[in-house]
Protein backbone atom coordinates (compact mmCIF):
# COMPACT_ATOMS: atom_id res chain seq x y z
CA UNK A 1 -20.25 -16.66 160.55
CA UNK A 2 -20.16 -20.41 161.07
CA UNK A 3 -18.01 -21.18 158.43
CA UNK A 4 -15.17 -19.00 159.50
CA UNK A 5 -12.78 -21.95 159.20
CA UNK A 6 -13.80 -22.49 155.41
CA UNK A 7 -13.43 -18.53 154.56
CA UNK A 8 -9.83 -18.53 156.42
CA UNK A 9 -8.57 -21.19 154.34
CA UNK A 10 -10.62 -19.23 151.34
CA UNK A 11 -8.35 -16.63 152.35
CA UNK A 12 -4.81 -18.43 152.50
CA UNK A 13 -5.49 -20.37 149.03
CA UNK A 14 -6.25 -17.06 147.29
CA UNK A 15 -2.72 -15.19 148.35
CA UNK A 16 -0.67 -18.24 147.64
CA UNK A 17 -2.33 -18.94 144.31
CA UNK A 18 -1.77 -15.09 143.67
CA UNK A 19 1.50 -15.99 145.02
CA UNK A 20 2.50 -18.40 142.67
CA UNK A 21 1.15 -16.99 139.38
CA UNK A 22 3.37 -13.69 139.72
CA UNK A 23 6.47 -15.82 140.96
CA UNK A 24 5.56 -18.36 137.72
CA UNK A 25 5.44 -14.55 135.23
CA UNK A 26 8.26 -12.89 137.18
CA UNK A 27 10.34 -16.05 136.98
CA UNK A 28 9.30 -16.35 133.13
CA UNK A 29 9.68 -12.99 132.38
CA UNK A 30 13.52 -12.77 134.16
CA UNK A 31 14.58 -16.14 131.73
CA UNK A 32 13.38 -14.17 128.83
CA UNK A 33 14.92 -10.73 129.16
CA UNK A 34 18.04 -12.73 130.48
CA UNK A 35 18.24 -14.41 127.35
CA UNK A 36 16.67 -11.77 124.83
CA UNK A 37 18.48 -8.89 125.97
CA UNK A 38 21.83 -10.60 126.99
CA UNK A 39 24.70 -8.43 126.11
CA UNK A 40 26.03 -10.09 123.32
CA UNK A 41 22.84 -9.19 120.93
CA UNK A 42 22.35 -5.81 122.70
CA UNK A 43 25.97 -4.68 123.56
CA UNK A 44 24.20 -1.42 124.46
CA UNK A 45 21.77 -1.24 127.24
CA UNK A 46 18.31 0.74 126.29
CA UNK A 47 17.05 3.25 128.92
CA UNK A 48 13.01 3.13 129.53
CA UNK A 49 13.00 5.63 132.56
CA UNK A 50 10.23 7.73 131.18
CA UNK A 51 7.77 5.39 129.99
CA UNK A 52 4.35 6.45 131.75
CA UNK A 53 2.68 3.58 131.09
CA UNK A 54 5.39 1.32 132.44
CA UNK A 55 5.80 3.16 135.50
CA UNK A 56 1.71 3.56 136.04
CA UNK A 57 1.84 -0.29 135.80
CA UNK A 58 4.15 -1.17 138.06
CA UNK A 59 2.54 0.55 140.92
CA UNK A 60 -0.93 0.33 140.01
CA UNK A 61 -1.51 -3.51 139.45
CA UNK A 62 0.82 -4.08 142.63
CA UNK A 63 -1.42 -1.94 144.77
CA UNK A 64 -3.97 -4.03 143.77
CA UNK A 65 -2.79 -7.12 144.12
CA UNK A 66 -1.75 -6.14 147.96
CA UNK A 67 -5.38 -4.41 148.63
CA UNK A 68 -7.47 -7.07 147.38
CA UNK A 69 -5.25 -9.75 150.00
CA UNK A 70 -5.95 -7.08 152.88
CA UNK A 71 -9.65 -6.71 151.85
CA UNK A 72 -10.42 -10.53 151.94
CA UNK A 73 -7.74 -10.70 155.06
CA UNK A 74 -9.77 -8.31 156.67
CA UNK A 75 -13.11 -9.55 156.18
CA UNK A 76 -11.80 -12.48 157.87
CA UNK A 77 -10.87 -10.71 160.86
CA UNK A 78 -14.08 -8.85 161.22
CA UNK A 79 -15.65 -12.24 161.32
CA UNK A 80 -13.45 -13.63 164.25
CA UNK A 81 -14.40 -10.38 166.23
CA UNK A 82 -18.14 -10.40 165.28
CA UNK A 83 -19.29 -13.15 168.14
CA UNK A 84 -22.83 -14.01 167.91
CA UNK A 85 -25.87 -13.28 170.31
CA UNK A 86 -26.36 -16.49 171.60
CA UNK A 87 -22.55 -17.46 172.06
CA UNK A 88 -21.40 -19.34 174.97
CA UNK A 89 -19.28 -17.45 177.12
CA UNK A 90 -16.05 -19.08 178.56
CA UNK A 91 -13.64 -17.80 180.55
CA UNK A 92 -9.83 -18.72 180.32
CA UNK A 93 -6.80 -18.10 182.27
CA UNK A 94 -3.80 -19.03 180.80
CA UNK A 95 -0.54 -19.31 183.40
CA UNK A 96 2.59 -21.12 182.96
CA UNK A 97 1.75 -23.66 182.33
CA UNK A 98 -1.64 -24.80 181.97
CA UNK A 99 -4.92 -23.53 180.97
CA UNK A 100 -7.80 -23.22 182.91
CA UNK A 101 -11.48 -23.08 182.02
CA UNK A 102 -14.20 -21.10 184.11
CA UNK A 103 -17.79 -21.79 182.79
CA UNK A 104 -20.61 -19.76 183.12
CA UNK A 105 -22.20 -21.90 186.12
CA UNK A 106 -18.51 -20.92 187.28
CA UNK A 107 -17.42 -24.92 187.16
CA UNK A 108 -13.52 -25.12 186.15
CA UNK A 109 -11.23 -27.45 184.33
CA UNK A 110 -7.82 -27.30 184.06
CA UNK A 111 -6.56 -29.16 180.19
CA UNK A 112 -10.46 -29.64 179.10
CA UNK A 113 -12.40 -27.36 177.68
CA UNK A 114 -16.05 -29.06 176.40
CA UNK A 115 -18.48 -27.44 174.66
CA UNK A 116 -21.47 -28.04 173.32
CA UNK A 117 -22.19 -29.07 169.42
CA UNK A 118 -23.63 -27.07 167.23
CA UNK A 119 -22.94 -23.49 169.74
CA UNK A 120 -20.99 -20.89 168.62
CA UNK A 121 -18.35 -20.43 171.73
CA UNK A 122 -16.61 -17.03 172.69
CA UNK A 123 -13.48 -17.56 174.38
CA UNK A 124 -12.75 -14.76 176.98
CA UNK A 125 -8.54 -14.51 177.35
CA UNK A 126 -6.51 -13.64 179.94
CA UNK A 127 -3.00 -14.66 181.62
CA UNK A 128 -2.28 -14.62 185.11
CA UNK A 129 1.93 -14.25 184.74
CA UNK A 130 3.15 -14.10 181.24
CA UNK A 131 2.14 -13.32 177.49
CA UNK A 132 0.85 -16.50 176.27
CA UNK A 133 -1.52 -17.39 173.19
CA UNK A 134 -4.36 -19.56 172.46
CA UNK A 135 -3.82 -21.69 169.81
CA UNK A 136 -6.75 -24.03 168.24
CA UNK A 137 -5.31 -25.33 164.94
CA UNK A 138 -8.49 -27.03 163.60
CA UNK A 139 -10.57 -23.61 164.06
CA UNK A 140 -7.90 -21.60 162.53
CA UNK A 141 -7.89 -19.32 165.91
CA UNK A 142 -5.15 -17.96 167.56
CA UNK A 143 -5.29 -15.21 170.01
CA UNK A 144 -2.86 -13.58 172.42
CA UNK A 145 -3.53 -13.59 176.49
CA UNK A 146 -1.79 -11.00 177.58
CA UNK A 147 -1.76 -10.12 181.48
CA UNK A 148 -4.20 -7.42 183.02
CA UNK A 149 -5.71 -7.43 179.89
CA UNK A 150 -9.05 -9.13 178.28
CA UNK A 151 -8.85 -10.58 174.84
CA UNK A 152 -11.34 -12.66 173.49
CA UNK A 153 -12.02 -15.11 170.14
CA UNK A 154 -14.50 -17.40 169.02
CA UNK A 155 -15.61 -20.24 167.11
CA UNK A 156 -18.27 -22.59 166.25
CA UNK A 157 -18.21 -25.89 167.72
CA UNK A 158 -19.42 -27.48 164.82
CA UNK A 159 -17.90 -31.07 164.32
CA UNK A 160 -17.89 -33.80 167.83
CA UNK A 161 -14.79 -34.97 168.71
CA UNK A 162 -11.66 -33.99 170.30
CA UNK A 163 -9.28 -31.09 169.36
CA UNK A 164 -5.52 -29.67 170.76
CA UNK A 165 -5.39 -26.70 172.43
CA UNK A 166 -1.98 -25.27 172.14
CA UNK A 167 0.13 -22.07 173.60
CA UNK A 168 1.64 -20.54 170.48
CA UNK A 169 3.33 -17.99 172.32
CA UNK A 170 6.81 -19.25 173.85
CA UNK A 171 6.03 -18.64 177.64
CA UNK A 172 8.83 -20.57 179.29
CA UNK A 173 10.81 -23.88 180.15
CA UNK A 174 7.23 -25.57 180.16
CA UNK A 175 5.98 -23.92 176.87
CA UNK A 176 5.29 -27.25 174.84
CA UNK A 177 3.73 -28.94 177.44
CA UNK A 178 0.75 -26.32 177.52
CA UNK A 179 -1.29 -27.93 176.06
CA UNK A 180 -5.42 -29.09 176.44
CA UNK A 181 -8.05 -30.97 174.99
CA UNK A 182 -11.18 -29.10 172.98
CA UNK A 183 -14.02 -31.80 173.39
CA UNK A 184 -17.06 -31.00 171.59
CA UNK A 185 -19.97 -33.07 172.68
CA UNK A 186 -23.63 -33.19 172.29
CA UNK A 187 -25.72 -30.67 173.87
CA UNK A 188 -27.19 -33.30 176.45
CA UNK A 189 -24.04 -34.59 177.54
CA UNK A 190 -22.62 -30.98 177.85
CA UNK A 191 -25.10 -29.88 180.26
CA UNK A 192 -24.56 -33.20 182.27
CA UNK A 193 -20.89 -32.96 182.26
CA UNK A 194 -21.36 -28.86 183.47
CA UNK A 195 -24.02 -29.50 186.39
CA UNK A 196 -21.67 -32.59 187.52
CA UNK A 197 -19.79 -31.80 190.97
């Protein structure tokens, strides 16, 4: 799925437009009971425990409304964990506080991580001390590294340039200085930049 970004932000536009209609109806619907049914034209409150219909549509169209934002939510996640064939594998250790970058030809980097364009990328997680998380804003990824244990993410390195790498997790003193560069180059000047000493 290479436009995961574009389906994520799909995703977040549809629950806070539904988000906004009901809290424009509910809102609407509060001013006018509040001011149709204010006690001095009905001194006598009516009683509507009872009414089927009412009741059936109160849960039903919620249940809805909260299924259809965890379907679409969900087919989102599948897509994050469904990496592709041909995916570049990358390994990263996170430790306080830096990350570090293992490539397949087992070159590291500590801060840089560069990729090739147009390559979808799997990121293979893990932290050497304490819980951090891998944070790329412009992908829309975040995933925990969590130590003894392998996570793993991925995008697709679609547009050139250069792009923050984050720790959304606080992990210490030194949390908001973990940070590193995403640079997404072309293909040539990836594999001269991974064979370099």
């Amino acid at each position: 799925m290479e436009n995961i970004v574009k389906y994520a932000d799909n995703v977040l536009i549809y629950i806070i437009v539904f988000c906004l209609i009901l809290l424009v109806l509910i809102t609407a619907a509060m001013i006018y009971f509040a001011v149709r049914y204010r006690k001095s034209r009905t001194p006598e409150a009516s009683d509507i425990r009872g009414n089927l219909k009412l009741e059936l549509a109160w849960m039903i169209l919620p249940t809805i409304i909260a299924l259809s934002m965890f379907y679409f939510g969900w087919e989102s996640f599948l897509g994050l964990r469904a990496v592709p064939p041909d995916a570049i594998n990358i390994d990263v250790n996170a430790m306080q506080f830096s990350w570090v970058f293992i490539y397949p030809n087992q070159k590291e980097s500590e801060g840089l991580m560069v990729v090739p364009q147009g390559k979808p990328v799997k990121v293979n997680l893990t932290s050497l001390d304490v819980i951090h998380s891998f944070y790329l804003p412009a992908f829309r990824i975040k995933m925990d590294a969590v130590p003894n244990m392998k996570t793993y993410t991925w995008f697709y390195a679609d547009k050139p340039g250069d792009y923050h790498i984050l720790c959304a997790e606080f992990c210490g003193v030194g949390h908001a200085d973990m940070t590193a560069t995403l640079r997404i180059v072309p293909e040539s000047e990836y594999q001269k930049w991974l064979n370099k000493k």
